[in-house]
N, C-alpha and C. Protein backbone atom coordinates (compact mmCIF):
# COMPACT_ATOMS: atom_id res chain seq x y z
N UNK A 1 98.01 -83.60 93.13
CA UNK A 1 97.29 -83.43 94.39
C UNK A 1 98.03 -84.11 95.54
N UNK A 2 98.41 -85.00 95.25
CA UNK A 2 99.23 -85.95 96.13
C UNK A 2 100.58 -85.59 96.83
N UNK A 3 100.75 -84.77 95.92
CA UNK A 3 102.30 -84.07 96.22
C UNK A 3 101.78 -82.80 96.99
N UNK A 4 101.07 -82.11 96.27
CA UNK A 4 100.40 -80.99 97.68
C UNK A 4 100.51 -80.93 98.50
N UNK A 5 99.56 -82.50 99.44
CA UNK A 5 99.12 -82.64 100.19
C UNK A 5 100.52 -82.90 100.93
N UNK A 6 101.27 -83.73 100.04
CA UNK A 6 102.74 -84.22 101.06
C UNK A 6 103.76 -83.25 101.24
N UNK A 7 103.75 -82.37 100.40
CA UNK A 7 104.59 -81.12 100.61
C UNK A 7 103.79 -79.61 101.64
N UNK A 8 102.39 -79.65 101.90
CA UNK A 8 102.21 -78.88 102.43
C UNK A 8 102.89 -78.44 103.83
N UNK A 9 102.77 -77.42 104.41
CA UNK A 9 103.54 -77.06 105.57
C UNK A 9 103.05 -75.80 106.09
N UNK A 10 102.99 -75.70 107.74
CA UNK A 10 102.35 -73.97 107.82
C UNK A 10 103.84 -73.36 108.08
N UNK A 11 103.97 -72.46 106.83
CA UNK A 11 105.06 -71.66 106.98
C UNK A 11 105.45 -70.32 107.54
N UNK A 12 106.13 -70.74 108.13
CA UNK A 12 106.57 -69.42 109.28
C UNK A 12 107.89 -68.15 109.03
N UNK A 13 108.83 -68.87 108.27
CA UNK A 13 110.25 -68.41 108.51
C UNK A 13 110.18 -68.12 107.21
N UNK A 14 109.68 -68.56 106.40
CA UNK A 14 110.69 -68.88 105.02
C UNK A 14 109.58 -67.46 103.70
N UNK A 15 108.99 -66.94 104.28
CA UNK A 15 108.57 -66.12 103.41
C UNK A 15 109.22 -65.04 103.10
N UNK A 16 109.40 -64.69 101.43
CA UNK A 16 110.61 -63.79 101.00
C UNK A 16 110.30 -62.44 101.30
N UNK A 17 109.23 -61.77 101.27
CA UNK A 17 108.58 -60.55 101.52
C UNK A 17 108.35 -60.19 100.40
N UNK A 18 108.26 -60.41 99.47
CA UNK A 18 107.32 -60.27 98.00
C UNK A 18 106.17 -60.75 98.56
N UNK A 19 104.93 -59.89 97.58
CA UNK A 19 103.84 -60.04 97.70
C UNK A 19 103.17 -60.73 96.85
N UNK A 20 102.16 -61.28 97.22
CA UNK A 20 101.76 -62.53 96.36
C UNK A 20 101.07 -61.77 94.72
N UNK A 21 101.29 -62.43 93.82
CA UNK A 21 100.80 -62.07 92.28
C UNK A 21 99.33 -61.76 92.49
N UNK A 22 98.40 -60.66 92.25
CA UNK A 22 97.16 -60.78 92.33
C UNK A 22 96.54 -62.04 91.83
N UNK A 23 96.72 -62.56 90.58
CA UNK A 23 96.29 -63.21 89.80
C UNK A 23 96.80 -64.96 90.49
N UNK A 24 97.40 -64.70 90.93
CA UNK A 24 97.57 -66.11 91.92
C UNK A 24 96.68 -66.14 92.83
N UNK A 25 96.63 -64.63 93.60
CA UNK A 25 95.28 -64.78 94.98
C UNK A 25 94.63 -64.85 94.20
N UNK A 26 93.90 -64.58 93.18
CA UNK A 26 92.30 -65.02 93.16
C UNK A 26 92.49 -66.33 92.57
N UNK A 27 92.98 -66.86 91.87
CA UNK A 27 92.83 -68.55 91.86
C UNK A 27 92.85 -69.20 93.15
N UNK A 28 93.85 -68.67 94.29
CA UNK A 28 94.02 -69.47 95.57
C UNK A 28 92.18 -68.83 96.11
N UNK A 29 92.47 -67.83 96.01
CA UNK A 29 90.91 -67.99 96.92
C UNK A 29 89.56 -68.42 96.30
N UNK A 30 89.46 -68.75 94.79
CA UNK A 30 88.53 -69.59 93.99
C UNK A 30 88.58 -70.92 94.35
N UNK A 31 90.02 -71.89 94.34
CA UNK A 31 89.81 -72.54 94.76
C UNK A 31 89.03 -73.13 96.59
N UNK A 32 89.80 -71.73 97.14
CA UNK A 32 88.49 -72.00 98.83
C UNK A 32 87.11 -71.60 98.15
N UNK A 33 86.43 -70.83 97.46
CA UNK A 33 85.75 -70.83 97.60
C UNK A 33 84.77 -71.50 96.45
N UNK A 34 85.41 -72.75 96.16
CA UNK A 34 84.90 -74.30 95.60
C UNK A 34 85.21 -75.43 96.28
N UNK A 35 85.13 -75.63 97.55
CA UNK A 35 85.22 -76.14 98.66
C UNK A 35 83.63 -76.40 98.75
N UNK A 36 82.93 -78.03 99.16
CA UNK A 36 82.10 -78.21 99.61
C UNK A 36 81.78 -77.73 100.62
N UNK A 37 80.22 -77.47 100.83
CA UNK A 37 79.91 -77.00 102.08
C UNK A 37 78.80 -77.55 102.57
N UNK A 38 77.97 -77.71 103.24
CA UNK A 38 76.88 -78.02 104.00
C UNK A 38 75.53 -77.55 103.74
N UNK A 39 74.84 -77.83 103.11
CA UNK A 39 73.91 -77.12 102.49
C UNK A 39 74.37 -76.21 101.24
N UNK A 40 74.65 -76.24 100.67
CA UNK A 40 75.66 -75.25 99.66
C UNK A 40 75.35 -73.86 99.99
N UNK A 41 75.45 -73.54 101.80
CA UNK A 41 75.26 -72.45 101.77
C UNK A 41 77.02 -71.78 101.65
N UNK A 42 77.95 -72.26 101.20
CA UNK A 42 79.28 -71.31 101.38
C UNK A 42 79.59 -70.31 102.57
N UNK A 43 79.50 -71.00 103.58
CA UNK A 43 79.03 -70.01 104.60
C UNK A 43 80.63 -69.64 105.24
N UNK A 44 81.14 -68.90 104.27
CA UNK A 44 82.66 -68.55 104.26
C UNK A 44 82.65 -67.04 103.55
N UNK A 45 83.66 -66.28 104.40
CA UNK A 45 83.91 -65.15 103.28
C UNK A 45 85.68 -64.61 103.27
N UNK A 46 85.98 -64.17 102.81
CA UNK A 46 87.28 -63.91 103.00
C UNK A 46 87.87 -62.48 102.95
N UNK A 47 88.66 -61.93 103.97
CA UNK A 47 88.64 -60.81 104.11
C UNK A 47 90.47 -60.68 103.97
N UNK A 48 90.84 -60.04 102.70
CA UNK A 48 92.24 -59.82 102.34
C UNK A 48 92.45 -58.74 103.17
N UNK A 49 93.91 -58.74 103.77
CA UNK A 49 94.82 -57.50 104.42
C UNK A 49 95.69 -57.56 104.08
N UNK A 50 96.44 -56.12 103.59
CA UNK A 50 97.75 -56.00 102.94
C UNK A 50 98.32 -54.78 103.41
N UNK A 51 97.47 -53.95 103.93
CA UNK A 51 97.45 -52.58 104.52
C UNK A 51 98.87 -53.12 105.66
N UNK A 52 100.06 -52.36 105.52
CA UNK A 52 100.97 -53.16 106.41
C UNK A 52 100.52 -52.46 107.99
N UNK A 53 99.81 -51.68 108.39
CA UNK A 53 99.62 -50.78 109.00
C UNK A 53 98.93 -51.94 110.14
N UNK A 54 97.73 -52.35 109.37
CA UNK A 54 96.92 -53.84 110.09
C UNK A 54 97.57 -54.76 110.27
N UNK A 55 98.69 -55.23 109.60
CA UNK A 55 99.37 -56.44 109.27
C UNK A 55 100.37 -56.35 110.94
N UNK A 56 100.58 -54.99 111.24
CA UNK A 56 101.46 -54.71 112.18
C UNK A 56 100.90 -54.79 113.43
N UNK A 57 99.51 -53.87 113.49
CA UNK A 57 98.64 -54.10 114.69
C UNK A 57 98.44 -55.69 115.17
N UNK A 58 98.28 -56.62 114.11
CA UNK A 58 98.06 -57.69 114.32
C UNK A 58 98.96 -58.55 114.74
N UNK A 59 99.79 -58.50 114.27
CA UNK A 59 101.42 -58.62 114.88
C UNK A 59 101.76 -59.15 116.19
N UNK A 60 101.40 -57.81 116.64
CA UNK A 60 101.97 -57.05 118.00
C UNK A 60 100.72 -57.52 118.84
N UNK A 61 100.03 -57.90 118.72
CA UNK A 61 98.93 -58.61 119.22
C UNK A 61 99.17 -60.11 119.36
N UNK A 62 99.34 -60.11 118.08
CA UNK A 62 99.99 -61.99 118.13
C UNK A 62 101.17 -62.59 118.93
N UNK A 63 102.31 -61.44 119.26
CA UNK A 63 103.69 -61.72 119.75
C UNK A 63 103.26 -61.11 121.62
N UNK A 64 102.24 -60.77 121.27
CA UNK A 64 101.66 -61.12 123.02
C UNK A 64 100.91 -61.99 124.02
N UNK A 65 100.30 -62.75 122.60
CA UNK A 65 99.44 -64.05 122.84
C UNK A 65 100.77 -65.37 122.79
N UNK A 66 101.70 -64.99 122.18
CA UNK A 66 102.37 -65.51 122.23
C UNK A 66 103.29 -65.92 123.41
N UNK A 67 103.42 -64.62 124.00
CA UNK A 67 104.15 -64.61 125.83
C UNK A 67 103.96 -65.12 126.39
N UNK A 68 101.93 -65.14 126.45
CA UNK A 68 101.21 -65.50 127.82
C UNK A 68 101.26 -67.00 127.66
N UNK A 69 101.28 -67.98 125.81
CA UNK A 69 101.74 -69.08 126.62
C UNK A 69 102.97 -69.31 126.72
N UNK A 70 104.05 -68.79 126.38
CA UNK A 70 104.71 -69.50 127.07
C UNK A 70 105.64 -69.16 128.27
N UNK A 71 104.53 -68.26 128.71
CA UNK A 71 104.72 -68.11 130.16
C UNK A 71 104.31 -68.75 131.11
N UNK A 72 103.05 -69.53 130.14
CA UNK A 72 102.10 -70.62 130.82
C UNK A 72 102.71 -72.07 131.12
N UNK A 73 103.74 -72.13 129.86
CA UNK A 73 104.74 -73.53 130.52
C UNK A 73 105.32 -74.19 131.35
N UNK A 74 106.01 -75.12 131.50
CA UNK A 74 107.07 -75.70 132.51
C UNK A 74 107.86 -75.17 131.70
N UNK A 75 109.02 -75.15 132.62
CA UNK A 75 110.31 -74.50 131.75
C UNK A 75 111.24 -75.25 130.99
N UNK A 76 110.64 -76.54 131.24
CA UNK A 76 111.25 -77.75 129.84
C UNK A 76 110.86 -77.54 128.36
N UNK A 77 109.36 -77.24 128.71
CA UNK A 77 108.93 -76.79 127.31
C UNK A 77 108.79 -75.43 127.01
N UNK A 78 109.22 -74.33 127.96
CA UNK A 78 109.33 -73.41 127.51
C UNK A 78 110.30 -73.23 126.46
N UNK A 79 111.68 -73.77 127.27
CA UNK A 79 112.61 -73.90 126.13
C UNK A 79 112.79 -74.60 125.18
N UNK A 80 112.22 -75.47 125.02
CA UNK A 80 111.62 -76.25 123.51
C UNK A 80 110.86 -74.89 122.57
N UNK A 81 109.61 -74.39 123.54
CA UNK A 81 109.26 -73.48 122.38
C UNK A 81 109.92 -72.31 122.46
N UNK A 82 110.84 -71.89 122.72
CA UNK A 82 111.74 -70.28 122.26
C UNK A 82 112.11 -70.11 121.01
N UNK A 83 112.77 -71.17 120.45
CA UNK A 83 112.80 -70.93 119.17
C UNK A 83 112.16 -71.09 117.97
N UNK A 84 110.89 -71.85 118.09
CA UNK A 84 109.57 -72.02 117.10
C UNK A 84 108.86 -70.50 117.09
N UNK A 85 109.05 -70.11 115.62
CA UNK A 85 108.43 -69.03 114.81
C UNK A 85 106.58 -69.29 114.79
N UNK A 86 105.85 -68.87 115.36
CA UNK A 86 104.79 -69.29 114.92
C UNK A 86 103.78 -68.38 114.36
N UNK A 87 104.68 -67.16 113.32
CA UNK A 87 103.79 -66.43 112.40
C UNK A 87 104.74 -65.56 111.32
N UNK A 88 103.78 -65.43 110.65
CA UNK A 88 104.68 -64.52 109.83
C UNK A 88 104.02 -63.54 109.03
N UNK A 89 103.11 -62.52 109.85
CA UNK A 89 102.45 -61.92 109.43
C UNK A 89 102.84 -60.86 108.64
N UNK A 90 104.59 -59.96 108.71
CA UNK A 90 104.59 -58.79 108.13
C UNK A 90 105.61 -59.94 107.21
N UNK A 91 105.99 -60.53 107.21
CA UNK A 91 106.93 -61.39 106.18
C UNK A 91 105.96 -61.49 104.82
N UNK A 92 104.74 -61.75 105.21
CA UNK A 92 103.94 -62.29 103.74
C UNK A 92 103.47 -61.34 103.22
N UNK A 93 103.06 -60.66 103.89
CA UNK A 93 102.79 -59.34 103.21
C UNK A 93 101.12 -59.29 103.07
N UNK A 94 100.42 -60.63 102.95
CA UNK A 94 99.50 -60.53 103.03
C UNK A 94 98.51 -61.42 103.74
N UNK A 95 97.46 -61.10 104.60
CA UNK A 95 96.93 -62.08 105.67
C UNK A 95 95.20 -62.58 104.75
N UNK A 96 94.82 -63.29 104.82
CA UNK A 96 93.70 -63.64 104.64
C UNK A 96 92.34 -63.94 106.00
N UNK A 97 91.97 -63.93 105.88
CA UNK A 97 90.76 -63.58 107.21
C UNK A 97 89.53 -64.57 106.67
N UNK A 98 89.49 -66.06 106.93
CA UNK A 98 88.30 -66.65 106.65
C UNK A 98 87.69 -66.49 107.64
N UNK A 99 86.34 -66.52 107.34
CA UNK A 99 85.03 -66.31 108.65
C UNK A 99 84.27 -67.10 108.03
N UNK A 100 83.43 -67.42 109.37
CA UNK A 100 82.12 -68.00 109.02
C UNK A 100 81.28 -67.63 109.45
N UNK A 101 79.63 -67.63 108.82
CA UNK A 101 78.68 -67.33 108.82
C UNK A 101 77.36 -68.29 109.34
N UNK A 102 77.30 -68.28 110.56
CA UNK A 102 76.04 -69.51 110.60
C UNK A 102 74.63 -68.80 110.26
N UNK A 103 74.57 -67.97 109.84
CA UNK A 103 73.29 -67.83 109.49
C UNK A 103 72.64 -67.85 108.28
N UNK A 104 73.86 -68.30 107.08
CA UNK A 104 73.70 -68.15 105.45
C UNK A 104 73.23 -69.16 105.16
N UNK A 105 72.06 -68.94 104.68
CA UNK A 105 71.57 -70.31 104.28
C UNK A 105 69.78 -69.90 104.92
N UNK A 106 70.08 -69.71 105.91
CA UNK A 106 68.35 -69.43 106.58
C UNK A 106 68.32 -70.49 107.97
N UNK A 107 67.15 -70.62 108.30
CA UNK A 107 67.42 -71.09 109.62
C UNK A 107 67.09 -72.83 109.23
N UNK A 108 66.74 -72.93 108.17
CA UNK A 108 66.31 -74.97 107.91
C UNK A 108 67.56 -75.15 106.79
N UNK A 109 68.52 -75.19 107.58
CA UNK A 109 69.71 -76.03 106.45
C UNK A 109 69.94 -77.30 106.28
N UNK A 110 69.88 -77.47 104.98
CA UNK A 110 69.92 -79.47 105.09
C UNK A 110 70.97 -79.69 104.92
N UNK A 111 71.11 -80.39 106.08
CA UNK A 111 72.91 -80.86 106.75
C UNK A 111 73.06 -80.78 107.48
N UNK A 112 72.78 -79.65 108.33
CA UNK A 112 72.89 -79.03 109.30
C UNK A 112 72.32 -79.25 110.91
N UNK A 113 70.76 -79.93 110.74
CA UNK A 113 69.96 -80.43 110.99
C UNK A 113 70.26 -81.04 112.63
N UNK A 114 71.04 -81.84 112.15
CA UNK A 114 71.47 -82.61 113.39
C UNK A 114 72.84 -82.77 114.25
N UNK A 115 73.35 -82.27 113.17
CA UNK A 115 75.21 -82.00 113.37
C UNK A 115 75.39 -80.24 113.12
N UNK A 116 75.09 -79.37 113.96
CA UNK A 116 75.41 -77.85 113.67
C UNK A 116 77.01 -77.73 113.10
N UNK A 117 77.84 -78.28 113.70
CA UNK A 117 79.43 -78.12 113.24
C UNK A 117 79.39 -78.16 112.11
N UNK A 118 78.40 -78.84 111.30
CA UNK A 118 79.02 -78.95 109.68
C UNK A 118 79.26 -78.10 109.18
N UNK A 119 78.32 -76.74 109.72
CA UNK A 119 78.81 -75.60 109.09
C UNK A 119 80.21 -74.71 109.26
N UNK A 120 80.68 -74.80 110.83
CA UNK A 120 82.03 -74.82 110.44
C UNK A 120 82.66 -75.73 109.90
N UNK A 121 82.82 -77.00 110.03
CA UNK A 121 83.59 -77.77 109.13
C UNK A 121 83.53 -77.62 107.43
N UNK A 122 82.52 -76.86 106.53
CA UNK A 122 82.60 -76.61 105.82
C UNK A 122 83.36 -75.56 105.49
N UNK A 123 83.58 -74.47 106.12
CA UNK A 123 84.07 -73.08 106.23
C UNK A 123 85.98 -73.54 106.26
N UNK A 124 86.22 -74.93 107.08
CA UNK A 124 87.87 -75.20 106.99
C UNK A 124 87.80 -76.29 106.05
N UNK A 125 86.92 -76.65 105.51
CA UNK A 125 87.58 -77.03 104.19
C UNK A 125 87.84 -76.12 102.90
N UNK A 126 87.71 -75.12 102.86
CA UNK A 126 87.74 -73.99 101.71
C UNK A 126 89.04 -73.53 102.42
N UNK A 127 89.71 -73.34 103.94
CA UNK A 127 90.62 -73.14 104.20
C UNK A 127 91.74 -74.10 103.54
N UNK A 128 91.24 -75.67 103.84
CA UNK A 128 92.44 -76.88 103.00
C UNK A 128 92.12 -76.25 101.90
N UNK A 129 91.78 -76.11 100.79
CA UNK A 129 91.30 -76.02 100.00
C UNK A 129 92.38 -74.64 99.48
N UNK A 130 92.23 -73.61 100.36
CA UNK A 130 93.31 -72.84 99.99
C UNK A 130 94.57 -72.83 100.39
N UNK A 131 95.06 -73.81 101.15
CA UNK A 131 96.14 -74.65 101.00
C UNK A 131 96.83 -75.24 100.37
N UNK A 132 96.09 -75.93 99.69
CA UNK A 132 96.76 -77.07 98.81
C UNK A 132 97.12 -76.23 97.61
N UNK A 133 95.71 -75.58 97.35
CA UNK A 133 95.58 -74.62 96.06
C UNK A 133 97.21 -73.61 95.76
N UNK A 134 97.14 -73.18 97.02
CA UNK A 134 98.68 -72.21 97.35
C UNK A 134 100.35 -73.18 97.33
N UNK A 135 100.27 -74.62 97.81
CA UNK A 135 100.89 -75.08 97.47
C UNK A 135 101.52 -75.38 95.97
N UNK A 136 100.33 -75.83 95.12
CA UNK A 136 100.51 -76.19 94.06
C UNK A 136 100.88 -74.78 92.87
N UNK A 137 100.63 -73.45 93.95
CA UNK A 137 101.09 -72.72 92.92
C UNK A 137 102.78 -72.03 93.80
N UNK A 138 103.57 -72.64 94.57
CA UNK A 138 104.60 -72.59 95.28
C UNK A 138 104.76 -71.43 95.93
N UNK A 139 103.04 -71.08 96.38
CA UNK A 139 102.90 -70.18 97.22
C UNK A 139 103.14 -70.37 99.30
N UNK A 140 103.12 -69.93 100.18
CA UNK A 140 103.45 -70.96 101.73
C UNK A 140 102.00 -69.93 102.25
N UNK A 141 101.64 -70.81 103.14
CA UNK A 141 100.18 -70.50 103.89
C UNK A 141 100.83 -70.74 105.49
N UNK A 142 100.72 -70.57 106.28
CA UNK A 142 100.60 -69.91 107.96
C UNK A 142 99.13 -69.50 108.71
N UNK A 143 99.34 -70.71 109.03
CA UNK A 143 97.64 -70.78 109.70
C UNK A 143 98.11 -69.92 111.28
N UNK A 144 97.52 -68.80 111.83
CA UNK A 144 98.07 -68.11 112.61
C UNK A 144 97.25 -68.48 113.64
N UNK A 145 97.12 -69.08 114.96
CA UNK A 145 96.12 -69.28 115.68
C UNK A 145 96.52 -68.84 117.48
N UNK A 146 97.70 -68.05 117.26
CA UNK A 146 97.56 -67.03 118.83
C UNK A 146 97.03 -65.78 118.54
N UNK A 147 95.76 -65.72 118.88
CA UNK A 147 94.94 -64.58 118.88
C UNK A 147 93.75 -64.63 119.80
N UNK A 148 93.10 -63.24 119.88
CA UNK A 148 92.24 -63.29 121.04
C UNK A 148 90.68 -63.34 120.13
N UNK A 149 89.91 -64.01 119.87
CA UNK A 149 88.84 -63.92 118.43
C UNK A 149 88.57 -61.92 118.43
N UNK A 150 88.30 -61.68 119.67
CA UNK A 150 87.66 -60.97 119.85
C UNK A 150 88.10 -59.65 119.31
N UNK A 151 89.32 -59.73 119.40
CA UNK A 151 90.28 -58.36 118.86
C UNK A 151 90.57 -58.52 117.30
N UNK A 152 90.64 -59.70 117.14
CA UNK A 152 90.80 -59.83 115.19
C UNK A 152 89.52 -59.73 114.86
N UNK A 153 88.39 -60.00 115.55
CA UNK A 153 86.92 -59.37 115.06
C UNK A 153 86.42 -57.61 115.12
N UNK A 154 87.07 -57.44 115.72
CA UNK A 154 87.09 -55.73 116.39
C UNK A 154 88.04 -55.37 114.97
N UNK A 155 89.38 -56.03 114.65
CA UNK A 155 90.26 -55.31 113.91
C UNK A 155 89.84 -54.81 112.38
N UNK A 156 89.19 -56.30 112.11
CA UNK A 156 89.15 -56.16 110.17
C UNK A 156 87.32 -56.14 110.22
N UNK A 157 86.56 -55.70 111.60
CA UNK A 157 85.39 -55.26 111.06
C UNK A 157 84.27 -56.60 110.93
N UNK A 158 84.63 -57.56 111.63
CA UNK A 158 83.39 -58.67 111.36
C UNK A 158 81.99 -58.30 111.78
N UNK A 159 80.82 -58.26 111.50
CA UNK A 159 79.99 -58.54 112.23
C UNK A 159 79.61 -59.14 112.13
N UNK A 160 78.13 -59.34 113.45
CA UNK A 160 77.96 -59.97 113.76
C UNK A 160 76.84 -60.65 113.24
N UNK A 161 76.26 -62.35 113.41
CA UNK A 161 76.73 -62.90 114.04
C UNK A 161 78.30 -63.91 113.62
N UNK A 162 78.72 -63.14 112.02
CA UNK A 162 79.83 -63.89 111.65
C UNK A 162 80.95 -63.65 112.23
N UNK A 163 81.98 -64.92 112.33
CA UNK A 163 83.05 -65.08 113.18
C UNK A 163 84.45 -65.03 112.40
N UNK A 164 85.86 -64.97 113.28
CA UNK A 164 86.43 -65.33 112.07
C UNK A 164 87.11 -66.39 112.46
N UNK A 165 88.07 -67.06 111.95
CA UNK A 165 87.85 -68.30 112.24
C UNK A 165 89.26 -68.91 112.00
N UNK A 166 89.76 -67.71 110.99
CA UNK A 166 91.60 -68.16 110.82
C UNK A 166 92.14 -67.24 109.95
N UNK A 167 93.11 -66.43 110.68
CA UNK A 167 94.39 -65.75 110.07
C UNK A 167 95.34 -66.48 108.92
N UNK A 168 95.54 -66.56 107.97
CA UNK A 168 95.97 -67.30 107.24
C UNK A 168 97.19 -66.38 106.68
N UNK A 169 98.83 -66.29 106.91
CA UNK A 169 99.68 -65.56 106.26
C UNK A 169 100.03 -66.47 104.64
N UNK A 170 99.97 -65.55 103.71
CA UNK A 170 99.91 -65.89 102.19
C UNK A 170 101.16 -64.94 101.60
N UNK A 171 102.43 -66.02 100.75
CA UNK A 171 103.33 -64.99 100.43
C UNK A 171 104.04 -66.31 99.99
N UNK A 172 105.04 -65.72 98.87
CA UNK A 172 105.86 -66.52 98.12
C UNK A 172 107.19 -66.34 99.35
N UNK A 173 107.38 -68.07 99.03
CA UNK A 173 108.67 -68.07 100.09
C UNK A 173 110.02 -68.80 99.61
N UNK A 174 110.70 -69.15 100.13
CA UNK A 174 111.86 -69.12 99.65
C UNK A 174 112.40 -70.76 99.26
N UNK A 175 111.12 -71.74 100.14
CA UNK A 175 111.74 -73.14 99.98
C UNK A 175 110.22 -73.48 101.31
N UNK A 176 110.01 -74.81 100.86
CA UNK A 176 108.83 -75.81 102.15
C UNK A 176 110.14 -76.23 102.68
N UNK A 177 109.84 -76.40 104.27
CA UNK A 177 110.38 -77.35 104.71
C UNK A 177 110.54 -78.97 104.69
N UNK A 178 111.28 -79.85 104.65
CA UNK A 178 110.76 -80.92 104.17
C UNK A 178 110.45 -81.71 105.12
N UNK A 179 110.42 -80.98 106.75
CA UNK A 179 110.10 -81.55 107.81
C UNK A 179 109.19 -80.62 108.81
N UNK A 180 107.90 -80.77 109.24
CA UNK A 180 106.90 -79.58 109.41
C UNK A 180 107.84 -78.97 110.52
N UNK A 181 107.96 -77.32 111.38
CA UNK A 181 108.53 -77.26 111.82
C UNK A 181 108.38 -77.76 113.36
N UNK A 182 107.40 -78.10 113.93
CA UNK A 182 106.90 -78.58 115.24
C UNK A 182 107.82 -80.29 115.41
N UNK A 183 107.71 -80.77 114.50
CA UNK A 183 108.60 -81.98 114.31
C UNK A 183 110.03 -81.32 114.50
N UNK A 184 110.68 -80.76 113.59
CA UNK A 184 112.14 -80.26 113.25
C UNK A 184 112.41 -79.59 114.58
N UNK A 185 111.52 -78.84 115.69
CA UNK A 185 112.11 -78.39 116.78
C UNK A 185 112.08 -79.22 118.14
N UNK A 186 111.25 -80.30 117.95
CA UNK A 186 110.76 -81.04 119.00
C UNK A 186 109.45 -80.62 120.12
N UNK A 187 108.86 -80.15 119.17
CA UNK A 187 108.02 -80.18 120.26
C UNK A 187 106.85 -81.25 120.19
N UNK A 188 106.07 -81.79 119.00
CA UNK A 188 105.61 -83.23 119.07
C UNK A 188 106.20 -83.95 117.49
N UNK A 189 105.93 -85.13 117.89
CA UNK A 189 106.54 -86.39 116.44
C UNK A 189 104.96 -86.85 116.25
N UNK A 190 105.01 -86.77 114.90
CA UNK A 190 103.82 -87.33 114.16
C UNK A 190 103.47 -88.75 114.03
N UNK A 191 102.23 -88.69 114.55
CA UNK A 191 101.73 -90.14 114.11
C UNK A 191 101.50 -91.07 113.36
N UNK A 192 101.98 -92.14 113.27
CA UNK A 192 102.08 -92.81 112.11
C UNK A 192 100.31 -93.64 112.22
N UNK A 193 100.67 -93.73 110.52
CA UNK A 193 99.08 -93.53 109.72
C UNK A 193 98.23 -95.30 111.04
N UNK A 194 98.77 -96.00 110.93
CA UNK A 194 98.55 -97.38 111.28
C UNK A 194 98.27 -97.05 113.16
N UNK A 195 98.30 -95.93 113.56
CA UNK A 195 97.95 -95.56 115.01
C UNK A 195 96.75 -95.01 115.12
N UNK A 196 96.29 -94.30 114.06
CA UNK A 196 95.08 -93.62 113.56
C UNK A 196 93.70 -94.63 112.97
N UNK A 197 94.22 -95.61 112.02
CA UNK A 197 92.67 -96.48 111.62
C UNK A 197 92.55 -97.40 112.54
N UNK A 198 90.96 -97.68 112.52
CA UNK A 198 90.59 -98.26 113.34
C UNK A 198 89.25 -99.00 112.51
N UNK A 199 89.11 -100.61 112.51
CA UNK A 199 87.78 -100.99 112.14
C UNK A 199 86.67 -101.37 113.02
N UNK A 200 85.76 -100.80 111.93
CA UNK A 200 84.44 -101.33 112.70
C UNK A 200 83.86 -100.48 113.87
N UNK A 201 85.02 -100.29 114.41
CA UNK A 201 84.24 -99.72 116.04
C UNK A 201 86.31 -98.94 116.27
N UNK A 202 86.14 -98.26 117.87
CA UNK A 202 87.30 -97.31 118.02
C UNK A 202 88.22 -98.04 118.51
């Protein structure tokens, strides 16, 4: 588990274009969907795409969300980000589509009560969850997050009131990086653990 967690990475570049073993996706997505949740309502579902047809629409959608920011930059960091890959949707061959559901469960969820987020926060832990899971079987995951919700809800058919919540590219790749790539290009340096705890109070 430990090594998982230290080898994980959202991979962009390095996927071979083989498609993932069936029998690997459904262990990776058993393990998300044995992920605690908030009320044990599982208020997660997962919607596989392999159809390259979608994989492409989505794409071409993504490499436009992609423009607008960094058209939105200074031009210091524009050119920092030109060369950061940040998807790899027809590389993997296959996308995963977690959503969440706030209404599973009924309207008195215990958990829920006083903190509504729990129920998404339950919904991205079945995402770690299929992370780690994909790691440990030397599968690479790509959390894809330039998109417009509204058009990846239009695309693979959500309704309503469920959302979706993360593009996830899934595909055997060629090697993890051993340095995440946002570090390796410069665009931020990671915080060390001793900047983060704090006792007692913030």
């Amino acid at each position: 588990m430990y090594d998982a967690i230290r080898m994980r990475r959202d991979v962009r570049a390095e996927f071979t274009g083989d498609r993932i073993d069936e029998e690997q996706l459904t262990r990776i997505l058993r393990a998300g969907h044995n992920a605690p949740s908030v009320g044990n309502t599982q208020p997660w579902d997962f919607v596989v795409v392999q159809d390259p047809a979608t994989l492409g629409t989505f794409a071409d959608h993504v490499a436009g969300c992609r423009r607008n920011f960094a058209d939105s930059l200074p031009p210091e960091r524009q050119e920092t980000f030109d060369p950061i890959k940040v998807e790899g949707i027809r590389e993997s061959g296959t996308g995963i589509v977690v959503t969440y559901d706030p209404s599973r469960g009924g309207a008195n969820i215990l958990g829920r009560h006083t903190v509504d987020d729990t129920g998404v926060f339950s919904a991205v832990l079945a995402i770690q969850n299929i992370w780690l899971a994909a790691v440990a079987e030397g599968i690479g995951v790509g959390w894809v997050s330039f998109y417009e919700e509204d058009f990846l809800t239009e695309l693979v058919k959500v309704p309503a009131p469920i959302r979706p919540i993360a593009w996830l590219c899934v595909g055997p790749v060629s090697r993890f990086q051993d340095t995440p790539d946002l570090v390796r290009f410069g665009w931020r340096e990671a915080r060390p653990l001793s900047e983060a705890v704090h006792r007692e109070s913030f």
